[in-house]
Protein backbone atom coordinates (compact mmCIF):
# COMPACT_ATOMS: atom_id res chain seq x y z
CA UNK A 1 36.01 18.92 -8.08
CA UNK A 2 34.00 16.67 -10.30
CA UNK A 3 30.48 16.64 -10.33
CA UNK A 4 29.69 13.47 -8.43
CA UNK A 5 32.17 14.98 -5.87
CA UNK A 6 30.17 17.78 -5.66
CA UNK A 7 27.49 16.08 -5.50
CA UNK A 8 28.60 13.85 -2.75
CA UNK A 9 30.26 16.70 -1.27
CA UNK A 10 26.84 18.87 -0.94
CA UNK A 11 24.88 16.07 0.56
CA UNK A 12 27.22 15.34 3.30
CA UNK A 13 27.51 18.71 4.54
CA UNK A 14 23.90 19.50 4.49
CA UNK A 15 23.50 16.27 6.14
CA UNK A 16 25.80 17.76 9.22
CA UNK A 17 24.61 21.36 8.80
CA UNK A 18 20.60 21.20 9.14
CA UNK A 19 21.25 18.83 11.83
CA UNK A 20 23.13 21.42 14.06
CA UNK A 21 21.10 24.18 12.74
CA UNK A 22 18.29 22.64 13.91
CA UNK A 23 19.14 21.54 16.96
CA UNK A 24 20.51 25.03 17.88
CA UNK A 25 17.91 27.03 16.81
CA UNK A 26 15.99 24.77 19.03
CA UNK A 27 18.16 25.17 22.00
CA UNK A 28 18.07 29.05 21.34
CA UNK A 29 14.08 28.84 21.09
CA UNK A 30 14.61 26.82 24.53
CA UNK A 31 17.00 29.37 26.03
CA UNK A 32 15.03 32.50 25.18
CA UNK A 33 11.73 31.27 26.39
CA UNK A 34 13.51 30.44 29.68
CA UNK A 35 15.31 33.78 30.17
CA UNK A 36 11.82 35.87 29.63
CA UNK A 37 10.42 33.32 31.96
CA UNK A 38 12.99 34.61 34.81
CA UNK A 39 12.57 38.12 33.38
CA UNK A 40 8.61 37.85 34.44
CA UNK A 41 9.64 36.22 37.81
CA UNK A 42 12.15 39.52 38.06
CA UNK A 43 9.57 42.22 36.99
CA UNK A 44 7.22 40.34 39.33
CA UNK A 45 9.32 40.81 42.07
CA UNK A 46 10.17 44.30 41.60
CA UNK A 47 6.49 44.75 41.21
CA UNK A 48 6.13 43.11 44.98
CA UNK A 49 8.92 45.01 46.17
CA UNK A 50 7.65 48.85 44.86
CA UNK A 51 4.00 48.06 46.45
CA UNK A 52 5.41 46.81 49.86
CA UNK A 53 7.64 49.83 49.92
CA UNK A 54 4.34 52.21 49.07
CA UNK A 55 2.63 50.68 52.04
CA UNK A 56 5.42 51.28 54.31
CA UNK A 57 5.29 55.01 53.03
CA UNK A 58 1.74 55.40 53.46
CA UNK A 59 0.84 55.28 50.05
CA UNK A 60 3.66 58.49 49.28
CA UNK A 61 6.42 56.97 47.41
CA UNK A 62 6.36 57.12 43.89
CA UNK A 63 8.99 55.52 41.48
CA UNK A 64 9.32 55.93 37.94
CA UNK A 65 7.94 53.14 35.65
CA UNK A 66 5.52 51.82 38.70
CA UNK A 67 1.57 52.90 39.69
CA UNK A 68 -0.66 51.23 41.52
CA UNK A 69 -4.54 50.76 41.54
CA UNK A 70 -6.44 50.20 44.31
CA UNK A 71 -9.76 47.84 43.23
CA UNK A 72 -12.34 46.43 45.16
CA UNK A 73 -12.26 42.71 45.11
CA UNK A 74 -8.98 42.17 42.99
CA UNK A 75 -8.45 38.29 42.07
CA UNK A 76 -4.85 37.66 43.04
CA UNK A 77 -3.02 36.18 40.11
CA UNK A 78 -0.30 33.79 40.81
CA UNK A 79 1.49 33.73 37.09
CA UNK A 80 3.57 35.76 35.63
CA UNK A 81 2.57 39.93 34.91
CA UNK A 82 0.91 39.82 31.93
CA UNK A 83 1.11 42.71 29.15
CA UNK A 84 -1.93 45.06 28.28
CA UNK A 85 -1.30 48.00 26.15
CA UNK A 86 1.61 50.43 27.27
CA UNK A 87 2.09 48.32 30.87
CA UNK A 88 2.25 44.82 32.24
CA UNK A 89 -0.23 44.52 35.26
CA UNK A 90 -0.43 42.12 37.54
CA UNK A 91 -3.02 41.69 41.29
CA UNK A 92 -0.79 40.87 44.26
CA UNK A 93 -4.01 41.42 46.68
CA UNK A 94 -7.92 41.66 47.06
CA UNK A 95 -7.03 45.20 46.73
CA UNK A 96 -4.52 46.18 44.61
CA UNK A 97 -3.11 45.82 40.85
CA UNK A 98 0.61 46.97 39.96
CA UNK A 99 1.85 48.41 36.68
CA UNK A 100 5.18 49.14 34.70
CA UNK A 101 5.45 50.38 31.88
CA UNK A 102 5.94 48.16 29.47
CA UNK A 103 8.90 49.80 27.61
CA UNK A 104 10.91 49.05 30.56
CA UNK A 105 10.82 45.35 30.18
CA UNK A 106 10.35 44.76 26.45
CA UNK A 107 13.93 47.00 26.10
CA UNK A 108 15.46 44.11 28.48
CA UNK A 109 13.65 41.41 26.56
CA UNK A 110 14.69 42.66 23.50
CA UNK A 111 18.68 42.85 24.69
CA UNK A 112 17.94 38.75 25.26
CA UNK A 113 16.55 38.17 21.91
CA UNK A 114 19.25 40.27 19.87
CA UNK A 115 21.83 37.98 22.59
CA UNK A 116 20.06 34.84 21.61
CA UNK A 117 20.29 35.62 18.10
CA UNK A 118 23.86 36.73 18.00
CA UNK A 119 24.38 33.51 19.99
CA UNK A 120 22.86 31.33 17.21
CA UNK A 121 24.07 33.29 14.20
CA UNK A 122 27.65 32.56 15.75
CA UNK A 123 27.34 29.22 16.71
CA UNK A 124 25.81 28.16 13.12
CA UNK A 125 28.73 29.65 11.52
CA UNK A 126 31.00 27.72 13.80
CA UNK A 127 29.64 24.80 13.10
CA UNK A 128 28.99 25.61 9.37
CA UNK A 129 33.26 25.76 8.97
CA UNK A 130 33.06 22.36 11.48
CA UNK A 131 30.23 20.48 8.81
CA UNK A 132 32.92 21.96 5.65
CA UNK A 133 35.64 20.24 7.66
CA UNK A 134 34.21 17.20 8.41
CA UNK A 135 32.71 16.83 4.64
CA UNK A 136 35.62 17.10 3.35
CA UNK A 137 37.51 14.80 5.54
CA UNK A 138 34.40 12.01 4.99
CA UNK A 139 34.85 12.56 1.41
CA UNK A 140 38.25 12.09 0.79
CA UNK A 141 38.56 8.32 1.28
CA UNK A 142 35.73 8.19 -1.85
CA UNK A 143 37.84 10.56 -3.70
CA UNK A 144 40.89 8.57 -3.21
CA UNK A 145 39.10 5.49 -4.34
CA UNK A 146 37.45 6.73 -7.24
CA UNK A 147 40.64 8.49 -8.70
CA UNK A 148 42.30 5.04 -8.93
CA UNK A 149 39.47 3.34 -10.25
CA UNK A 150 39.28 6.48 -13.27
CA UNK A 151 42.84 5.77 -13.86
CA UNK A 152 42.40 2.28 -13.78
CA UNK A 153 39.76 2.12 -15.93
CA UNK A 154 41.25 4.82 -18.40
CA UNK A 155 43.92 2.84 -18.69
CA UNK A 156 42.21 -0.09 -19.49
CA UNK A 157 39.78 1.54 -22.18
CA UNK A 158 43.10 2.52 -24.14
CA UNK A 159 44.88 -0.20 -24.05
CA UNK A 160 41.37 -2.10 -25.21
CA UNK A 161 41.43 0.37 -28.46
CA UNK A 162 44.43 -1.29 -29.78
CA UNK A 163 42.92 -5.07 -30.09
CA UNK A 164 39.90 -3.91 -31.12
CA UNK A 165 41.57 -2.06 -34.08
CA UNK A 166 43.83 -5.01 -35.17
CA UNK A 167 41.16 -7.39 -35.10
CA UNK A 168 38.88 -5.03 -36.99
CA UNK A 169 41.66 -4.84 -39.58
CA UNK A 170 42.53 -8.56 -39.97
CA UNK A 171 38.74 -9.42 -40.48
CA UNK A 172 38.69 -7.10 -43.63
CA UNK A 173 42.05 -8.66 -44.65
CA UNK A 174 39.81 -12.19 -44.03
CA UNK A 175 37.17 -11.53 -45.82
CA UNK A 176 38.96 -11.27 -49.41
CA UNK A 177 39.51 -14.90 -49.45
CA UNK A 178 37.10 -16.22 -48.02
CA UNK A 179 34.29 -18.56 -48.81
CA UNK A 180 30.62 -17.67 -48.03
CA UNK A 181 30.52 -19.92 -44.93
CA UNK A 182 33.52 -18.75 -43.84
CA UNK A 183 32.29 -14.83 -44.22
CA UNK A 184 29.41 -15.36 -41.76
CA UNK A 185 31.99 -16.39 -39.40
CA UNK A 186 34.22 -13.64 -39.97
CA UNK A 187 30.66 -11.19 -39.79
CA UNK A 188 30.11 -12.36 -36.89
CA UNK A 189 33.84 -11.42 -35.12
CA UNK A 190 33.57 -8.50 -36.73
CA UNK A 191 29.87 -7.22 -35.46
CA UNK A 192 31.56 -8.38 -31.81
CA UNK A 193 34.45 -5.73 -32.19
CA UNK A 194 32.14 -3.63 -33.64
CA UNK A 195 29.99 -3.41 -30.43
CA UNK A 196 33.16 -3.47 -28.14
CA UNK A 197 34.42 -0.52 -30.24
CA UNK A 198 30.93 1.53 -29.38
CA UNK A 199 31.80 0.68 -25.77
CA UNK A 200 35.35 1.97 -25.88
CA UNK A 201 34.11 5.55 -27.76
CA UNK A 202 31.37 5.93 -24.85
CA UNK A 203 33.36 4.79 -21.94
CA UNK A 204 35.90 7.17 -23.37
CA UNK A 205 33.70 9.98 -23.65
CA UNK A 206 31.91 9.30 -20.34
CA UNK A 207 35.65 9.56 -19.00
CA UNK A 208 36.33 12.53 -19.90
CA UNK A 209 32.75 14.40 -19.26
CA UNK A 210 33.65 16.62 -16.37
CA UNK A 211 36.38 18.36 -19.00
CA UNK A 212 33.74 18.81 -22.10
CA UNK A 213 34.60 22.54 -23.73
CA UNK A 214 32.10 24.12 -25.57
CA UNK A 215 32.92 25.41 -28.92
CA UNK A 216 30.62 27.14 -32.06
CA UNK A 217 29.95 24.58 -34.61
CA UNK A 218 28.35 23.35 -37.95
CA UNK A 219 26.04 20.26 -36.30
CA UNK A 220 24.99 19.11 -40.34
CA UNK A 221 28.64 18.30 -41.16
CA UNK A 222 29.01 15.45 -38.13
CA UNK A 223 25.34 14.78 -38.52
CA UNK A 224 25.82 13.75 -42.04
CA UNK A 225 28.89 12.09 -41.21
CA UNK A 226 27.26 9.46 -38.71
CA UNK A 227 24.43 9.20 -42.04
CA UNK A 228 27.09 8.51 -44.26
CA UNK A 229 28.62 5.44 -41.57
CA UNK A 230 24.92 4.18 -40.73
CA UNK A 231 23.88 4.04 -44.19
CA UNK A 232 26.25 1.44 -45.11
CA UNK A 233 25.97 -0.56 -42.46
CA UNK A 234 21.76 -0.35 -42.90
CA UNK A 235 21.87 0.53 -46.59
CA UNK A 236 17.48 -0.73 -46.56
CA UNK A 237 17.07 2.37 -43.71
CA UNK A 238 16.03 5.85 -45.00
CA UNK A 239 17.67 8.57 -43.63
CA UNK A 240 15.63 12.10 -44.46
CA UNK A 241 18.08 15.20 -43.16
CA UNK A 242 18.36 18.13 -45.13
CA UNK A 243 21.65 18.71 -44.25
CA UNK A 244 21.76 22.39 -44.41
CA UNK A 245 24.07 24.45 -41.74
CA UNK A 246 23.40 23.68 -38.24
CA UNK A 247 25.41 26.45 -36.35
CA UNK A 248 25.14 25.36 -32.41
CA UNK A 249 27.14 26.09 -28.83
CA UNK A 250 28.35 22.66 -28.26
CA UNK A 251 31.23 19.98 -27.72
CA UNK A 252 31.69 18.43 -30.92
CA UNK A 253 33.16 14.87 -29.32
CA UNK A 254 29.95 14.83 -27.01
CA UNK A 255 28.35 15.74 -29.62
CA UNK A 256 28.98 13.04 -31.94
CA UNK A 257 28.63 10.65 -28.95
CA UNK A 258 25.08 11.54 -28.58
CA UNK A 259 23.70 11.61 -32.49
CA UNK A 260 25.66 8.26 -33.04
CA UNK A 261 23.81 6.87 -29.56
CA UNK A 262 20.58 7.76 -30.55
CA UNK A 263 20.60 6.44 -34.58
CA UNK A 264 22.45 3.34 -33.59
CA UNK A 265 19.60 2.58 -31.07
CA UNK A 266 16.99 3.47 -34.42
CA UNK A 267 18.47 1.72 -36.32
CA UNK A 268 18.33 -1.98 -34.82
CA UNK A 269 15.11 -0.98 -34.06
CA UNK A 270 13.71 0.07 -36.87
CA UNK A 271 10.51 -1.93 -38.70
CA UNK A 272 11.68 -3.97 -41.66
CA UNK A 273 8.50 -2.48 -43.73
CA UNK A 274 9.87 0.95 -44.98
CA UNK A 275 12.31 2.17 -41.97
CA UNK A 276 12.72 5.61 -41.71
CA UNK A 277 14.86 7.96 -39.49
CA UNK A 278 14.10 11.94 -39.73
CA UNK A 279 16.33 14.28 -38.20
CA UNK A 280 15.56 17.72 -38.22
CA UNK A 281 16.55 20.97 -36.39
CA UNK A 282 14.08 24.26 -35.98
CA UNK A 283 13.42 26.67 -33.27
CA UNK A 284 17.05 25.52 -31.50
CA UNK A 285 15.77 21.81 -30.88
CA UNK A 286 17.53 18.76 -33.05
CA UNK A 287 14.39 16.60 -33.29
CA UNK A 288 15.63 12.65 -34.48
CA UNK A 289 12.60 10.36 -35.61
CA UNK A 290 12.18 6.89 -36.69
CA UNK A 291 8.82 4.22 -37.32
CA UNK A 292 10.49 1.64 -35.14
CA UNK A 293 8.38 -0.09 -32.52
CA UNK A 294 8.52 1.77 -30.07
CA UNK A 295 9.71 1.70 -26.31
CA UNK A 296 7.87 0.18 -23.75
CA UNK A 297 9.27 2.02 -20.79
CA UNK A 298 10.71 5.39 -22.20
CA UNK A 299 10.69 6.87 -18.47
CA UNK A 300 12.95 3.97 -17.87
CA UNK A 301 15.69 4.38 -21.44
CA UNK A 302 18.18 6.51 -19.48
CA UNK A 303 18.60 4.60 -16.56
CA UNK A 304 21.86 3.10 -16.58
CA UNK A 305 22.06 -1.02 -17.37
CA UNK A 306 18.24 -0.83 -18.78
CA UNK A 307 17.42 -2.39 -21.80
CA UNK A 308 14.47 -3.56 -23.24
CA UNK A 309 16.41 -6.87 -25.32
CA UNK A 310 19.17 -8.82 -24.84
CA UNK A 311 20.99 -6.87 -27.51
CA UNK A 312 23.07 -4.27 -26.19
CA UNK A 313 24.56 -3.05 -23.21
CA UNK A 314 22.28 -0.83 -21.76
CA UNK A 315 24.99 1.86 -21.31
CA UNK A 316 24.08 4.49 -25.07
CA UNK A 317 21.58 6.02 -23.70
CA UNK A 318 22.37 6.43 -20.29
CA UNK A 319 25.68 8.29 -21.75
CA UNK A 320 23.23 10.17 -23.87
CA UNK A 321 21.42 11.65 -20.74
CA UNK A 322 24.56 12.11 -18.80
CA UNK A 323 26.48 14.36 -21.21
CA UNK A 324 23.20 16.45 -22.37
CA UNK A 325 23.26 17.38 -18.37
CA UNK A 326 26.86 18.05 -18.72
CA UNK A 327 26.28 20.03 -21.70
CA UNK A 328 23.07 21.63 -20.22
CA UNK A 329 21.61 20.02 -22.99
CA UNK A 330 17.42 19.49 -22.24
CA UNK A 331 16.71 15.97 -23.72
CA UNK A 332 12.92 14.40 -23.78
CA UNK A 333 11.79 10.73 -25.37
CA UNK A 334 8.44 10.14 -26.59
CA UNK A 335 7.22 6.82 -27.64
CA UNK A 336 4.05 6.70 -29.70
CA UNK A 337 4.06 5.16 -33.47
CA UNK A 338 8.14 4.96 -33.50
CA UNK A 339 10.09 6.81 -31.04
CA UNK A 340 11.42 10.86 -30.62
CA UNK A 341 13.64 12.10 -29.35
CA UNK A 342 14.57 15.81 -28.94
CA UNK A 343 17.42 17.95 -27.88
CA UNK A 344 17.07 21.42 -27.03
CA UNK A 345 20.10 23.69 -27.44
């Protein structure tokens, strides 16, 4: 099950489950409070009962459990017996008050709470394997859905490589012969396959997130890779990276994914006076630095479709975010003088 599945999957039973669970433990509170109710209205009739008999016997039958009390001016006391100590009491005349011990009743009222609870306990599990059901079944019409669409789409973002690749290729076979008004042309085709190229490595990443495998790895060795691409295409852009082994728990694919995100989006925003991009790794955290201008709404730079130009597709670093939480990668963005970004391993 993939993660939006789960996801999806979680809410929907919840959804079903707290809504029975609440309801019945409400019902239960309901049913117990009614059952002591008739347990009073019992006791207080046995109570009525073992004082008429006593009268009847001229004050000589005893039962176990039961006393009486003879007071002078007793207020009669229409509710329910009422517990004090050891016995519940209650005055059925101006003259007399009636006791049982206590133990007698709260052993009966405890046999209807450990019945209630039982009661709930079972019922909540019922309907706990009826909310599993029923999320499933609600579930598997998205599921459906969204499998074809994947497919759909994967097969889409493959067959999209191909063009992008031959068109890449002819422009550099272009450019050989032709003349400098001609090249800006061709620049320009080229910088447009470019950017649908980027799109086709993150949708293809982003495709295959739920199956990223983590591996040991030197991080320098792609990290100076993506340096080596960047620098050529921004040869004015100063790239300071030591480049010394970088040994990290990672997936080297989503790996490369995120680094090339993050420089691509320094680099077209980088300042023309000086630009600089620092990357730097200590204490487990790749830390990657440039003097651009900035971002205006960095709380807003991983939301998917936000971007703060027309440039772009607003996609990089939503990707970004989404496979550091695959990777349980934590990623934070501060925007001061330039913009930081850190990713702790």
């Amino acid at each position: 099950m993939k993660n939006y599945e789960k996801k999806s999957f979680i809410q929907i039973f919840l959804g079903y489950f707290i809504s029975v669970t609440i309801f019945i433990l409400l019902l239960g509170f309901l049913y117990f409070n009614q059952q002591k109710t008739f347990l009073m209205q019992k006791t207080a009739m046995n109570m009525h009962q073992y004082l008429t008999i006593v009268k009847q016997s001229n004050f000589s039958y005893i039962q176990d459990g039961f006393s009486y009390e003879a007071v002078k001016n007793a207020k009669v006391k229409k509710q329910l017996p009422q517990k004090e100590g050891n016995v519940y009491f209650k005055a059925f005349s101006n003259h007399f008050i009636v006791k049982i011990d206590a133990s007698i009743v709260d052993k009966e009222l405890q046999e209807i709470q450990n019945f209630t609870i039982l009661l709930q306990v079972l019922l909540i599990l019922f309907f706990a394997i009826i909310s599993f059901a029923l999320a499933r079944k609600s579930l598997k019409p998205m599921v459906d859905t969204i499998s074809h669409l994947d497919r759909f789409v994967s097969d889409l973002v493959h067959d999209l490589n191909t063009p992008v690749t031959s068109i890449l290729l002819n422009t550099k076979m272009l450019k050989k012969n032709a003349s400098d008004k001609e090249l800006k042309k061709i620049d320009r085709i080229e910088n447009s396959a470019k950017n649908i190229s980027s799109l086709y490595a993150n949708l293809e990443v982003l495709l295959n997130e739920n199956t990223l495998i983590k591996e040991k790895f030197d991080l320098s060795v792609l990290i100076t890779n993506i340096i080596e691409i960047y620098q050529s295409l921004y040869p004015n852009i100063k790239f300071e990276f030591l480049g010394e082994p970088i040994i990290v728990i990672s997936n080297q694919n989503a790996m490369k994914r995120i680094i090339d995100n993050i420089i691509s989006n320094a680099c077209k925003y980088s300042i023309d006076d000086n630009p600089t991009i620092f990357i730097g790794f200590k204490n487990n955290t790749l830390t990657i630095k440039d003097n651009g201008k900035g971002i205006k709404y960095p709380e807003k730079i991983f939301e998917r479709s936000y971007k703060e130009t027309e440039s772009g597709h607003g996609i990089g670093m939503h990707i970004v975010h989404r496979l550091c939480e695959q990777l349980s990668h934590k990623i934070n963005i501060k925007s001061e003088s330039g913009t930081i970004i850190t990713i702790l391993f």
